[in-house]
Every structure is written in C-alpha cells, then in structure tokens.
C-alpha atoms as a PDB file:
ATOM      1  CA  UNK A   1     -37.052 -41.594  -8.081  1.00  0.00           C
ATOM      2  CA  UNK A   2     -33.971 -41.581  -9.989  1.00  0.00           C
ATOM      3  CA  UNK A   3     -31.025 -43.281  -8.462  1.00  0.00           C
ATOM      4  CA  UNK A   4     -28.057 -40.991  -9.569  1.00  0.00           C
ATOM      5  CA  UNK A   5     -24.956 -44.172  -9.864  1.00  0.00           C
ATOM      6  CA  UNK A   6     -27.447 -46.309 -11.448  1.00  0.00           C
ATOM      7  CA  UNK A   7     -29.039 -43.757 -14.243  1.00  0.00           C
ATOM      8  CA  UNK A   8     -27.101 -43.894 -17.496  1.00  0.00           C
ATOM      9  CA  UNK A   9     -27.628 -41.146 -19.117  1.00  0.00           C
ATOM     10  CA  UNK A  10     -27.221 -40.856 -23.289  1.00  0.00           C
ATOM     11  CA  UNK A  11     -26.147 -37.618 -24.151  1.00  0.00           C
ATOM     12  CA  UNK A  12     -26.173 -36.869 -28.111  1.00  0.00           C
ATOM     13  CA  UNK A  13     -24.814 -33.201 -29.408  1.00  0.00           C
ATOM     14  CA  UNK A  14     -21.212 -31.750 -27.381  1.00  0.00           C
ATOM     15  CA  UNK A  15     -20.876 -28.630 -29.109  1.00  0.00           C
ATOM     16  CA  UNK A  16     -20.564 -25.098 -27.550  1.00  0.00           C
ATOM     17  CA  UNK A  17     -23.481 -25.852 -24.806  1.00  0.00           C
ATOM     18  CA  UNK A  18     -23.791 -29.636 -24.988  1.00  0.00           C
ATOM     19  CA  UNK A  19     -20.551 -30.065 -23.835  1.00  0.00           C
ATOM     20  CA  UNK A  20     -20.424 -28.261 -20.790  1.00  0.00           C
ATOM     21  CA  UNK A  21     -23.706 -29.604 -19.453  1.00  0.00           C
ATOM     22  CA  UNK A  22     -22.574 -33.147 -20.125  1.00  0.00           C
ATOM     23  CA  UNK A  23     -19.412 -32.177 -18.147  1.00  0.00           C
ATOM     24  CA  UNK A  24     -21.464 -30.985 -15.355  1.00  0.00           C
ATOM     25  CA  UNK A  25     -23.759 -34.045 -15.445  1.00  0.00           C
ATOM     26  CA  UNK A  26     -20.611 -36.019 -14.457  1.00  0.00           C
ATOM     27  CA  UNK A  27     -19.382 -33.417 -11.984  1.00  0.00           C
ATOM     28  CA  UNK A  28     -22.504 -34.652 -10.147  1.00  0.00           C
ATOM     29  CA  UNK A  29     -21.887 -37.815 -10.210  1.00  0.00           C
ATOM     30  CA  UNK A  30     -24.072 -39.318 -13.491  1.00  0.00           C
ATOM     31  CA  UNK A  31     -22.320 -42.277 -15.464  1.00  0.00           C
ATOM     32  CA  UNK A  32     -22.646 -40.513 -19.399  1.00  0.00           C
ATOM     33  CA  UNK A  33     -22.844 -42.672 -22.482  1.00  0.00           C
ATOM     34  CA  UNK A  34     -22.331 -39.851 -25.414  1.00  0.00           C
ATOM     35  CA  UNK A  35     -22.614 -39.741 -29.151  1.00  0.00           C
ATOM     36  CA  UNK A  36     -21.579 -37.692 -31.768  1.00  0.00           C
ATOM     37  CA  UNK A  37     -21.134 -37.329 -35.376  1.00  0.00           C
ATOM     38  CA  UNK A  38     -17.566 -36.954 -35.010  1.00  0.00           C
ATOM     39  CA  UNK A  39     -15.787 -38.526 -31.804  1.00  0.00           C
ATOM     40  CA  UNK A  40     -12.957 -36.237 -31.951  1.00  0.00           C
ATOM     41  CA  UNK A  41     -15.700 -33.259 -30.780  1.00  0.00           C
ATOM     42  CA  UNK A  42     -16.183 -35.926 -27.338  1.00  0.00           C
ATOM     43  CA  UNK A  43     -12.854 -36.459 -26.073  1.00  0.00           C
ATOM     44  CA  UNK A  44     -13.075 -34.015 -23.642  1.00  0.00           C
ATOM     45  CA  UNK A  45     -15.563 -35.733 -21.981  1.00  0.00           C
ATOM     46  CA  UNK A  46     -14.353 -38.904 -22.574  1.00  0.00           C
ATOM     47  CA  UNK A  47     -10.949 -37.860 -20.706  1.00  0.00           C
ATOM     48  CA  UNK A  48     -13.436 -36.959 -17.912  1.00  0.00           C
ATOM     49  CA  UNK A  49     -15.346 -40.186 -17.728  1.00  0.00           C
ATOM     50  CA  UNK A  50     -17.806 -40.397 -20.851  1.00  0.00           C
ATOM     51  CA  UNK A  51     -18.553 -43.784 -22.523  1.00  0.00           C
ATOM     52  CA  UNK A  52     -18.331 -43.295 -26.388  1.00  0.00           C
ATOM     53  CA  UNK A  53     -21.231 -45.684 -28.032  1.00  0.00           C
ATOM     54  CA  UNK A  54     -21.028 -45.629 -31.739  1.00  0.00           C
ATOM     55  CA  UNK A  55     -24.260 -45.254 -32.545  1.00  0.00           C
ATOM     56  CA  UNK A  56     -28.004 -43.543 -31.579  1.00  0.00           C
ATOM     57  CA  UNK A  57     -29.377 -46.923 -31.638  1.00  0.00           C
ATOM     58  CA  UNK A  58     -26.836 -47.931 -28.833  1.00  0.00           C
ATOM     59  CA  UNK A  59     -26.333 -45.130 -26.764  1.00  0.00           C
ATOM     60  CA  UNK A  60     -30.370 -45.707 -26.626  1.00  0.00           C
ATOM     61  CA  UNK A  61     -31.333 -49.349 -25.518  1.00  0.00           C
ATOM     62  CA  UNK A  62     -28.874 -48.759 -22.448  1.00  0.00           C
ATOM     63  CA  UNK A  63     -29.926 -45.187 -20.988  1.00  0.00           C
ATOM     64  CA  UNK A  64     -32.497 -44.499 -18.473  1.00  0.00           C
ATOM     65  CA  UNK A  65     -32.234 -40.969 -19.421  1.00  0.00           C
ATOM     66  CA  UNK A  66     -31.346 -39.544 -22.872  1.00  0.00           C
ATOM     67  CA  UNK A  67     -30.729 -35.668 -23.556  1.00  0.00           C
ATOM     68  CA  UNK A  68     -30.413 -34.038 -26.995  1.00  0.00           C
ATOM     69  CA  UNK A  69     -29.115 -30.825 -27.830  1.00  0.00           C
ATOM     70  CA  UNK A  70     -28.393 -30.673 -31.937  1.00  0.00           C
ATOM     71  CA  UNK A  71     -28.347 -27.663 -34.469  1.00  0.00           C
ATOM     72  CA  UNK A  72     -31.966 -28.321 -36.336  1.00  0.00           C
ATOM     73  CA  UNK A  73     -35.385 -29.438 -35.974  1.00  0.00           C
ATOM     74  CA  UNK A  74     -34.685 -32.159 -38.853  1.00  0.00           C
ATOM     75  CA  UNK A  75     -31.287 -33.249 -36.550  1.00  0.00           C
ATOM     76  CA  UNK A  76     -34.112 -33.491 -33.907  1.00  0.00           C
ATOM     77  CA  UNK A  77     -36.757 -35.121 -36.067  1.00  0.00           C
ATOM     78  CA  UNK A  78     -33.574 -37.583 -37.416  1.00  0.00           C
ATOM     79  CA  UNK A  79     -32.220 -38.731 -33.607  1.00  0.00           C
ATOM     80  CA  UNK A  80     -35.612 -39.199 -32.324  1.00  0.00           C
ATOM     81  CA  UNK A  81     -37.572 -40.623 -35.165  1.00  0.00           C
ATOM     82  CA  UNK A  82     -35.690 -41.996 -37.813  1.00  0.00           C
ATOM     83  CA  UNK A  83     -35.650 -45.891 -37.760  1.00  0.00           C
ATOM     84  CA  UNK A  84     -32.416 -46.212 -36.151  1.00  0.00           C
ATOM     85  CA  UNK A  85     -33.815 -43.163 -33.595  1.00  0.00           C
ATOM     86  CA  UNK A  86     -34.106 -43.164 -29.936  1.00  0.00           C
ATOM     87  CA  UNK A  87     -38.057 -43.639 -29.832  1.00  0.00           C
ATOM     88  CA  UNK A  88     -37.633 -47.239 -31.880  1.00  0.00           C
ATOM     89  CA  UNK A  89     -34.711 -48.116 -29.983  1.00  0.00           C
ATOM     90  CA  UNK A  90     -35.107 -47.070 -26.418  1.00  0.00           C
ATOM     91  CA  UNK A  91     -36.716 -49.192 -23.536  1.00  0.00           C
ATOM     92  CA  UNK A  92     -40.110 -48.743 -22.367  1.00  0.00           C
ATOM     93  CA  UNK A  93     -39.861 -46.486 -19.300  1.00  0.00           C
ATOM     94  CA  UNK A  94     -37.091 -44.201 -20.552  1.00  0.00           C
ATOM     95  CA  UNK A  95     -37.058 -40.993 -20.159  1.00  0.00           C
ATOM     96  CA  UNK A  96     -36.100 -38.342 -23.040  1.00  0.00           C
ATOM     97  CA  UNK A  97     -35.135 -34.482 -22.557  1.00  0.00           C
ATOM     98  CA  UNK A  98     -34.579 -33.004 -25.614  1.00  0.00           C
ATOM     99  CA  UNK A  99     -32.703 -29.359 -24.721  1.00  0.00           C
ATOM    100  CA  UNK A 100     -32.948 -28.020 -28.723  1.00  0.00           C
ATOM    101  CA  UNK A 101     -34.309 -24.974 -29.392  1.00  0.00           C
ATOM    102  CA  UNK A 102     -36.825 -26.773 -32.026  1.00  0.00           C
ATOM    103  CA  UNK A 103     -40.281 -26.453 -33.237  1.00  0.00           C
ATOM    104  CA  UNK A 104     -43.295 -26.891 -30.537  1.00  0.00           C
ATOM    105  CA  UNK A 105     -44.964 -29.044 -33.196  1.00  0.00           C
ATOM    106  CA  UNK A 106     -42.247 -31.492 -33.503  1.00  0.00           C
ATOM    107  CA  UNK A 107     -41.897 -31.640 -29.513  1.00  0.00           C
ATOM    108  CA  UNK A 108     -45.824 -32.632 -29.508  1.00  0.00           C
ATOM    109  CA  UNK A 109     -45.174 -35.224 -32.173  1.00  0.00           C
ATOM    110  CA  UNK A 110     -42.377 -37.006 -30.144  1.00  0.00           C
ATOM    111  CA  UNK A 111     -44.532 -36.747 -27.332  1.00  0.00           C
ATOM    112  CA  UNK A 112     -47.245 -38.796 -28.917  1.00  0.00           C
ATOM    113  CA  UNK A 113     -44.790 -40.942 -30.530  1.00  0.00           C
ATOM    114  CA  UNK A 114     -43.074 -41.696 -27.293  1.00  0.00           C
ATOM    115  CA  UNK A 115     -46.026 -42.250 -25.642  1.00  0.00           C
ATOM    116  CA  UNK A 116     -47.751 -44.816 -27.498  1.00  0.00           C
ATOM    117  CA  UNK A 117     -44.167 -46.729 -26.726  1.00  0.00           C
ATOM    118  CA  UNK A 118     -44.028 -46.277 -23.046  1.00  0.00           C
ATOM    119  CA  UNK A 119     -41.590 -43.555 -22.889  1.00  0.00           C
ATOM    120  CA  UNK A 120     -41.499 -40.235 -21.643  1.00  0.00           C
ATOM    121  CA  UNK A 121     -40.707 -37.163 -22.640  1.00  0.00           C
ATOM    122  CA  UNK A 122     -40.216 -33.467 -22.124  1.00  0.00           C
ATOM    123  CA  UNK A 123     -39.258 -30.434 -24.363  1.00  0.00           C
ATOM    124  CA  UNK A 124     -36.577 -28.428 -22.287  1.00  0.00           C
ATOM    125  CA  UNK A 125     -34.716 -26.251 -24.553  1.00  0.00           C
ATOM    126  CA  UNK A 126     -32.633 -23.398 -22.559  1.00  0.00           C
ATOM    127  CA  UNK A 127     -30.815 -19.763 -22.584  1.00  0.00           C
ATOM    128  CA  UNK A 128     -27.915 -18.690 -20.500  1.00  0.00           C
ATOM    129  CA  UNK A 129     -25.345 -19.269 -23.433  1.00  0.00           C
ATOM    130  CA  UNK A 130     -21.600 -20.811 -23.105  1.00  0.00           C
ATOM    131  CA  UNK A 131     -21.160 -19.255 -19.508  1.00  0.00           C
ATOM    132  CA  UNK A 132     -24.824 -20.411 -18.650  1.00  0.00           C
ATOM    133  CA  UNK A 133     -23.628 -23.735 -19.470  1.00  0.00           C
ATOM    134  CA  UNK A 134     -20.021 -23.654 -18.222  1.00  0.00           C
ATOM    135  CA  UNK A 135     -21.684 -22.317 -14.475  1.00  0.00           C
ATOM    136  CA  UNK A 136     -24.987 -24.638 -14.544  1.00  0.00           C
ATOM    137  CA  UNK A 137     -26.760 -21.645 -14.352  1.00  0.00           C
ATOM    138  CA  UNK A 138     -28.898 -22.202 -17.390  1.00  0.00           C
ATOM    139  CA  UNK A 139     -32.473 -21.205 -17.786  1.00  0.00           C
ATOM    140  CA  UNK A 140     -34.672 -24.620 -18.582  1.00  0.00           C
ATOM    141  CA  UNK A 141     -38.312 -24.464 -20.124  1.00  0.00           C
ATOM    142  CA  UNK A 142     -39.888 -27.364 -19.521  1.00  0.00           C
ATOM    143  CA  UNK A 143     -43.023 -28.841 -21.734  1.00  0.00           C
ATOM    144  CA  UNK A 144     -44.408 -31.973 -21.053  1.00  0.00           C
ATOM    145  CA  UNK A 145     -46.230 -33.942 -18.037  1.00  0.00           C
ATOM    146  CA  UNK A 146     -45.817 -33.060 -14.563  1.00  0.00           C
ATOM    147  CA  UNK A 147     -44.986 -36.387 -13.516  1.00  0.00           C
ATOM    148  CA  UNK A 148     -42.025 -36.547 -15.783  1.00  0.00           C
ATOM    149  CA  UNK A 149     -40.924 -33.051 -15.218  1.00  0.00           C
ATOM    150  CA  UNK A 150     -40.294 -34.227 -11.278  1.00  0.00           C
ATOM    151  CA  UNK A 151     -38.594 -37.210 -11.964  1.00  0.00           C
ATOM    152  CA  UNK A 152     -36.539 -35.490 -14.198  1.00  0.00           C
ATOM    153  CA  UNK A 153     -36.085 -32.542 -11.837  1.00  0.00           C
ATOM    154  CA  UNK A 154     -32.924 -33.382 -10.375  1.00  0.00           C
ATOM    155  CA  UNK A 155     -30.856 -33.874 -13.459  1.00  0.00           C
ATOM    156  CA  UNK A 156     -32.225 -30.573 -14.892  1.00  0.00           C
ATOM    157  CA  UNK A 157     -30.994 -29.235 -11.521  1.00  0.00           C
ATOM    158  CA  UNK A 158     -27.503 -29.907 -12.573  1.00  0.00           C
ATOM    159  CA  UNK A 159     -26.991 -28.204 -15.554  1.00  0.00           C
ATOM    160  CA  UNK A 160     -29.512 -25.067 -14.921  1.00  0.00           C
ATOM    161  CA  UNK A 161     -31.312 -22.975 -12.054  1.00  0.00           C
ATOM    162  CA  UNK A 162     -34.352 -21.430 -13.012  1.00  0.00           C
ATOM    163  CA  UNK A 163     -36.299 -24.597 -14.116  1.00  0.00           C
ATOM    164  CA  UNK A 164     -40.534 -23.726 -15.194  1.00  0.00           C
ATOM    165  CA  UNK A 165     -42.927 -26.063 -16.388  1.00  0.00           C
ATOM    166  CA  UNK A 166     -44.697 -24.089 -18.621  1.00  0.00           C
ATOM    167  CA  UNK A 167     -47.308 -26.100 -19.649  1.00  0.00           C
ATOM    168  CA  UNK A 168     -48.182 -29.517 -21.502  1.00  0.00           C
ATOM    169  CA  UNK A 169     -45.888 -30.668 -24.329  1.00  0.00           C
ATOM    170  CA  UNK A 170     -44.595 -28.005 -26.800  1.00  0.00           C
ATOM    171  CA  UNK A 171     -44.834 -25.381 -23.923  1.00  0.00           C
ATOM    172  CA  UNK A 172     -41.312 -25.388 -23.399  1.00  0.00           C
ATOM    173  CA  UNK A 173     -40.553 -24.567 -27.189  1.00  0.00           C
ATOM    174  CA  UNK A 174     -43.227 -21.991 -27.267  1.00  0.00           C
ATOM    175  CA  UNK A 175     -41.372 -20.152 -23.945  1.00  0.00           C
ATOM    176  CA  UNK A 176     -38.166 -20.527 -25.695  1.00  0.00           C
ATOM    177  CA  UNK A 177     -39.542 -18.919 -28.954  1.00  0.00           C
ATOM    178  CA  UNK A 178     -40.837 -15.633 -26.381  1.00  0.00           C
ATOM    179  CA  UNK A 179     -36.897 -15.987 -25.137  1.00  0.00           C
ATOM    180  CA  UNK A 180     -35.677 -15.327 -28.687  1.00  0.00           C
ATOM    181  CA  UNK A 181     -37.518 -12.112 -29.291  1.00  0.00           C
ATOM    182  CA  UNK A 182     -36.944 -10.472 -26.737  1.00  0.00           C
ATOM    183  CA  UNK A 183     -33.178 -11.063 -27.318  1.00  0.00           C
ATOM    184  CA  UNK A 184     -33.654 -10.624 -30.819  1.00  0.00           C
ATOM    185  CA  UNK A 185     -34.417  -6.628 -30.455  1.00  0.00           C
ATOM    186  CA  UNK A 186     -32.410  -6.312 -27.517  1.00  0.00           C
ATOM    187  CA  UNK A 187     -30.036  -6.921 -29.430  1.00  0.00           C
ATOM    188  CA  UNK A 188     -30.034  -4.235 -31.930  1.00  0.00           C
ATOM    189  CA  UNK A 189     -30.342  -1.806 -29.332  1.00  0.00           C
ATOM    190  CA  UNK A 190     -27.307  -3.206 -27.508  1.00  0.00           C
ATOM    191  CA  UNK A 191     -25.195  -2.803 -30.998  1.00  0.00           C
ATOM    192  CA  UNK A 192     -26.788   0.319 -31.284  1.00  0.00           C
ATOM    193  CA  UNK A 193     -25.886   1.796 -27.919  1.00  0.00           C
ATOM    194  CA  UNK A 194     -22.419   0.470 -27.902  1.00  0.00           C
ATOM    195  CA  UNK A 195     -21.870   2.086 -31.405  1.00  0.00           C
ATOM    196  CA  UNK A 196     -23.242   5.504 -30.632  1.00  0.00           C
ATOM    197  CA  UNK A 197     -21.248   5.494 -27.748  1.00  0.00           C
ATOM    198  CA  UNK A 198     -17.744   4.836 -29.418  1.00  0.00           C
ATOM    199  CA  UNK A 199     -19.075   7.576 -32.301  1.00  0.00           C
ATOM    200  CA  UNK A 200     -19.840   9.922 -29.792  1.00  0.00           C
ATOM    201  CA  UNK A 201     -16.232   9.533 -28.559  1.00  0.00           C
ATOM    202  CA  UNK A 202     -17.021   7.794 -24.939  1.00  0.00           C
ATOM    203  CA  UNK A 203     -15.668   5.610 -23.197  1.00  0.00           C
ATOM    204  CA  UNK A 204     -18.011   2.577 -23.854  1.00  0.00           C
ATOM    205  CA  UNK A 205     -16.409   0.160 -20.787  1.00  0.00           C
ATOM    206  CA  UNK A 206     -17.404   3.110 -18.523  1.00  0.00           C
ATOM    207  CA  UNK A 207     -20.912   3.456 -20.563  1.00  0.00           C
ATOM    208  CA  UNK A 208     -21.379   0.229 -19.593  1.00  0.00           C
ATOM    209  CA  UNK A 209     -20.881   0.662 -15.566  1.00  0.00           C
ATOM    210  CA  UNK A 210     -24.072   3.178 -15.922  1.00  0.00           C
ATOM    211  CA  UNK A 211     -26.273   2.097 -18.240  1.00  0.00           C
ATOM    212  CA  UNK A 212     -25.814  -1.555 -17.353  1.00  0.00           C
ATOM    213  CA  UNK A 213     -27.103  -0.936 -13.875  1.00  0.00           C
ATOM    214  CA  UNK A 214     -29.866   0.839 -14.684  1.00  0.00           C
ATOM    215  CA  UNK A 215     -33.184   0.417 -16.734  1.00  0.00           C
ATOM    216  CA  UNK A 216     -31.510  -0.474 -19.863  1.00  0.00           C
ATOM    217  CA  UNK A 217     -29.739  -3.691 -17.884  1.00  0.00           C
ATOM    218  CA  UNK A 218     -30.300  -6.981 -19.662  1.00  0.00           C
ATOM    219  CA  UNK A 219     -28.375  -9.739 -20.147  1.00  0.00           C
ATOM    220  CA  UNK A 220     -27.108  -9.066 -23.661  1.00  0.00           C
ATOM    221  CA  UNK A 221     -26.028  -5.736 -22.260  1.00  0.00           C
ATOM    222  CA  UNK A 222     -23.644  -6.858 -19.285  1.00  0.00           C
ATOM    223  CA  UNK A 223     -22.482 -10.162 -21.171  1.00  0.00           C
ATOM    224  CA  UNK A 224     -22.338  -9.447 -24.906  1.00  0.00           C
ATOM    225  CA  UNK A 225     -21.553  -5.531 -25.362  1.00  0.00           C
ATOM    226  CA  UNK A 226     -17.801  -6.625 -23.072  1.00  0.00           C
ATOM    227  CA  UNK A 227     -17.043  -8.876 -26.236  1.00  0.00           C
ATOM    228  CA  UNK A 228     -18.131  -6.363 -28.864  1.00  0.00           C
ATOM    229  CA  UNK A 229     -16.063  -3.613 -27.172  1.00  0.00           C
ATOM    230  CA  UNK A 230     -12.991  -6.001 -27.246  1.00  0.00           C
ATOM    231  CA  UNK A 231     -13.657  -7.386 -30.694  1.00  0.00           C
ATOM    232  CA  UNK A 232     -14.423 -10.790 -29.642  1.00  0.00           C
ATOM    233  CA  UNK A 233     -16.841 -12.930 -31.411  1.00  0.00           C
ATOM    234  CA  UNK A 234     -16.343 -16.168 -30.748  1.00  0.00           C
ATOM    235  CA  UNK A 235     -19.344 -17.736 -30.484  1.00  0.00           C
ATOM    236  CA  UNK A 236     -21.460 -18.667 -26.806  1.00  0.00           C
ATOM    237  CA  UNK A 237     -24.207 -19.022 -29.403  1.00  0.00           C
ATOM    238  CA  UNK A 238     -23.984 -19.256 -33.415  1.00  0.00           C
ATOM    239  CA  UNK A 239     -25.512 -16.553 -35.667  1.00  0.00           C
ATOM    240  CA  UNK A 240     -26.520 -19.585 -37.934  1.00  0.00           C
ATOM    241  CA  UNK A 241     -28.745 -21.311 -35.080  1.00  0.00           C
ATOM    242  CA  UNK A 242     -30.124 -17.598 -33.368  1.00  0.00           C
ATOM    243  CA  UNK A 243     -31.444 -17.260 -37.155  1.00  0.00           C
ATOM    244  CA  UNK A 244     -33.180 -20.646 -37.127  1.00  0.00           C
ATOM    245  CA  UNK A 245     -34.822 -19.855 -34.134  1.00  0.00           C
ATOM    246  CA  UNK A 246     -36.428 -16.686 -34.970  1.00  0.00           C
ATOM    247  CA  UNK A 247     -37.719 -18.107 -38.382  1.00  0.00           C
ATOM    248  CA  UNK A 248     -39.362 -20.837 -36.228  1.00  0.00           C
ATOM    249  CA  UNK A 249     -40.824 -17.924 -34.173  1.00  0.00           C
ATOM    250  CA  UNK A 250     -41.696 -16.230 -36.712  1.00  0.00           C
ATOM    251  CA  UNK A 251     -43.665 -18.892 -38.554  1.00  0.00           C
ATOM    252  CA  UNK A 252     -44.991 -20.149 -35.214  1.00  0.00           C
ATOM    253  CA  UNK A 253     -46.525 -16.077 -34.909  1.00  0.00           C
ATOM    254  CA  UNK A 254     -48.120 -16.247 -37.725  1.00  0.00           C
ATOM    255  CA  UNK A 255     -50.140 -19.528 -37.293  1.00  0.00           C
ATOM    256  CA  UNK A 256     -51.350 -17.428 -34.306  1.00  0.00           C
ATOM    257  CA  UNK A 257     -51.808 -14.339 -36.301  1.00  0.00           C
ATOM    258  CA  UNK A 258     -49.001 -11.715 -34.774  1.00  0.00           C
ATOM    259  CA  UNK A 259     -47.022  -9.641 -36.602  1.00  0.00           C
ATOM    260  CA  UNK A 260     -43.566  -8.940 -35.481  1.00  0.00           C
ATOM    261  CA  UNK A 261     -41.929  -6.537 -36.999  1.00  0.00           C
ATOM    262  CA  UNK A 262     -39.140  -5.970 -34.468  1.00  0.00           C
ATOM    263  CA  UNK A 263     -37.863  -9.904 -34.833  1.00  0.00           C
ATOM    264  CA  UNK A 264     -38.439  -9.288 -38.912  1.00  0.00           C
ATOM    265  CA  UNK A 265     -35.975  -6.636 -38.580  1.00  0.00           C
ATOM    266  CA  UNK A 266     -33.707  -8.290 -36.878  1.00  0.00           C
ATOM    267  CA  UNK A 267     -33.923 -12.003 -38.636  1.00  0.00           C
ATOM    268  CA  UNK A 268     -33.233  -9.650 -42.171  1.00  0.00           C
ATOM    269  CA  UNK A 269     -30.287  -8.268 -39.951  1.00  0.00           C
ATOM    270  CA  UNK A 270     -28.866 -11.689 -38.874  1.00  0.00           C
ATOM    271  CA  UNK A 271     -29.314 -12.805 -42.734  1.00  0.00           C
ATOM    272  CA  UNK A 272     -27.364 -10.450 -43.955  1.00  0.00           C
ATOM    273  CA  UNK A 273     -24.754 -11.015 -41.555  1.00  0.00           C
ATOM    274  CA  UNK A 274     -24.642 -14.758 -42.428  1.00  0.00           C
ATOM    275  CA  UNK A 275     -24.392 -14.028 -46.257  1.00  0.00           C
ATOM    276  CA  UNK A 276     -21.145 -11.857 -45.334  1.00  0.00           C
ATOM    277  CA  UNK A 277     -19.258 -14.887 -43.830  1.00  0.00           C
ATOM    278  CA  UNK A 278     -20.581 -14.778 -39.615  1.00  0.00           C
ATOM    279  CA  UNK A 279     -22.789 -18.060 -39.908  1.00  0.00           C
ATOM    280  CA  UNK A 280     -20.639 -19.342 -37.493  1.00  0.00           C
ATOM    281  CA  UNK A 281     -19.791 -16.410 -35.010  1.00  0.00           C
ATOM    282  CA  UNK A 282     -21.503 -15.162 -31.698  1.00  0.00           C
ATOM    283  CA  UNK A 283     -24.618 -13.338 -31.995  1.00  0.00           C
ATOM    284  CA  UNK A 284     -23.145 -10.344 -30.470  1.00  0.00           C
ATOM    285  CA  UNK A 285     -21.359 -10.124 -34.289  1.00  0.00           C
ATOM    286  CA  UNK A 286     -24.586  -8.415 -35.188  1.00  0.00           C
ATOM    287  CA  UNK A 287     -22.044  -5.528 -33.709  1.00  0.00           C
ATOM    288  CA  UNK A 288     -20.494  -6.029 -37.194  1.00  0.00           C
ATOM    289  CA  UNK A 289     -23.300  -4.477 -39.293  1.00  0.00           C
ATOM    290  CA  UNK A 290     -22.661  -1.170 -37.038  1.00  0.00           C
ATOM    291  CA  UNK A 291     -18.942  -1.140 -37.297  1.00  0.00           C
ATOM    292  CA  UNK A 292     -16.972  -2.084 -40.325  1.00  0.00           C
END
C-alpha cells in the first residue's frame, strides 16, 4: 500500500482541470512534484506547496506516482514515450495514471511499453468538468490491471467519487469515448431548449426549475444552460479538446463498424464553431450557433 507522506507524486498538465486536482492531491496531504510547459501556469500550486522540476525526465526518476492530464494524444504519446518520456526515465515499480481523454490504442501501447519496464499503468481519463475538479467530485474510468487500480485507489479517491474499472487497458478510454456522446447530443438539445424557450418569450431560469427536475435532467442541463442564460462561456472544458474527443470516437466507431450520426452532427457543429473564433471557449458556446 501506498504510504501517503512518502509518495511523490509527478503531476504534468495544470490547466483548467489539472490544476484543481493537483490542488486537491495536496489538500490530502500528497508531497507534488509538477511540470509544465510554462511555470508561470504552476504558481498556484507552487504557493500551495508544489515542487517545480524542470523537466519530464526529472519530475520522473523521483515519483512513485505520476499523473498526466495534457490537450492531445501526441502530448500523451510525447510525455510518455518520447526519449526524454516518463516510461525511459521512471523507476521500475512506478506507477503511471494518465487522466487524458486520449485514444484507447495509445493507452494499450503504454501499457505494453510500461510493462516490459516494470511499471504500471492505468488509463483514467474523467468528466465532471472545472466544478468536478474544483469539488473532487470527478467521474474516473479506469483501464488497466486490477492490482494497480487498488493500489492506486486511494489517490483517485482524492480528486473524484465515482471510480469503475471498466475493464483491461484501453477500457477506460473506450468508457470515456461513450461519455462524450452522450454529451455530445445532449448538448444540442440543451442549446436547443434554452433557445426555444427565450424565442417563445419564457422565462428560461424558471424553464429550468421544471424541466431540470424532470426527465429531461442531465448534467449539461442543470450546469451548462445557467451559463448560456447569463452569457458566460468561459471555459470548464474547451470547444477545441470536446472536438478532439469526438473525432477519436468517431474513428474509434468506425473500426467497430457504428455509425453515429447524432455525434457527426454535432462534431460538424463544434467545427464550425471553432472556425468562428470559440476554439478556446466552454462547450456550452455551442449556445452561440442558436443565438447570434
């Protein structure tokens, strides 16, 4: 079992989610080692108690435990596999959680790769957004062995509370890609609602008291639609990354031969919105599209 004051753990990526889970990590009572591509994005944490290491390589041959969560599969394949990545640099016996949303294939690959070097590793990528994050409520989906996933279990318990092993390696990825979908038309239908409302000359806060309670309740619905309504869209999670994970889902269902035609609709949706300038706002900006 992990002892909590003696496991460093390397954390690389402190942007909108990274950051708060880090912060929670040392809530509980974890020393933190972190790494960035740009320091200035880690001095939060640092204030807090974070060691800055200047590089992959370093934040790696000290940590027990390293966690990832970057933009892209190639930042992924990069920090994990590149020659100055954690797998060549790590001690045998280390354990690696990487919390991207990334590719099941890759999170096999490091698997392998890890294993033939006496590490461990699990895919755990998550939902629950900036709140999720900022509350350590997030959702985890966890591939990789059992015996990892348990030793593991208690730092995952920090940051998140509904925590599945889906399956073997890549399972986690795969259960994240069936988490994007389903957001990805609930989504429309949340812009769509909360559009036909203010056109039909409601009031759409008190829409929202009904139809969030009742069958139509989601997430999306009682945590997005507030920020549409009041014309905020900063982001809790970036259009640019939502439409990199429904491309990988979408490539992923068609090596398994499924059409989707709902997440087609609404990955052409989120492009569009991207080529106007909202790359880097919330999803709920998909509101946008509806409204201008």
């Amino acid at each position: 079992m992990l002892e909590k004051s003696k496991t460093m753990i390397g954390f690389i990526g402190t942007g909108v989610m990274g950051k708060s889970m880090a912060k929670n990590l040392l809530k509980a009572g974890f020393p933190v080692s972190v790494f960035t591509r740009t320091k200035e994005k880690a001095n939060d944490l640092l204030e807090d108690g974070a060691i800055w290491r200047d590089s992959i390589s370093e934040l790696a041959k000290e940590a027990k435990v390293i966690i990832t969560i970057v933009g892209y599969p190639s930042d992924v394949e990069e920090i994990y596999l590149g020659q100055e990545g954690i797998i060549n640099s790590a001690n045998k016996g280390t354990y690696m959680i990487d919390m991207t949303t990334s590719t099941p294939t890759l999170a096999k690959t490091i698997f392998q790769k890890a294993k033939e070097k006496g590490l461990f590793s699990i895919d755990a990528p998550v939902s629950g957004g900036d709140i999720g994050a900022k509350e350590a409520r997030l959702t985890i989906m966890v591939g990789g062995e059992e015996e990892a996933y348990n030793e593991c279990l208690p730092i995952l318990e920090c940051m998140g509370k509904n925590i599945v092993l889906q399956g073997e390696a890549g399972a986690g990825q795969h259960t994240k890609m069936c988490n994007q979908i389903a957001i990805a038309t609930n989504m429309i239908g949340v812009c769509e609602s909360v559009s036909y409302a203010l056109k039909a000359g409601l009031n759409p806060e008190d829409v929202l008291k009904s139809i969030s309670a009742g069958a139509a309740g989601s997430w999306s619905l009682s945590n997005l639609a507030p920020r549409m309504i009041s014309d905020n869209f900063e982001p809790g999670f970036y259009v640019k990354h939502f439409i990199k994970d429904m491309k990988i889902a979408l490539d992923e269902s068609e090596k398994i031969g499924l059409e989707l035609p709902g997440l087609e609709l609404a990955h052409s949706l989120y492009k569009r919105l991207a080529e106007q300038g909202e790359a880097n706002s919330g999803t709920q900006a998909l509101f946008k599209q509806y409204n201008n």
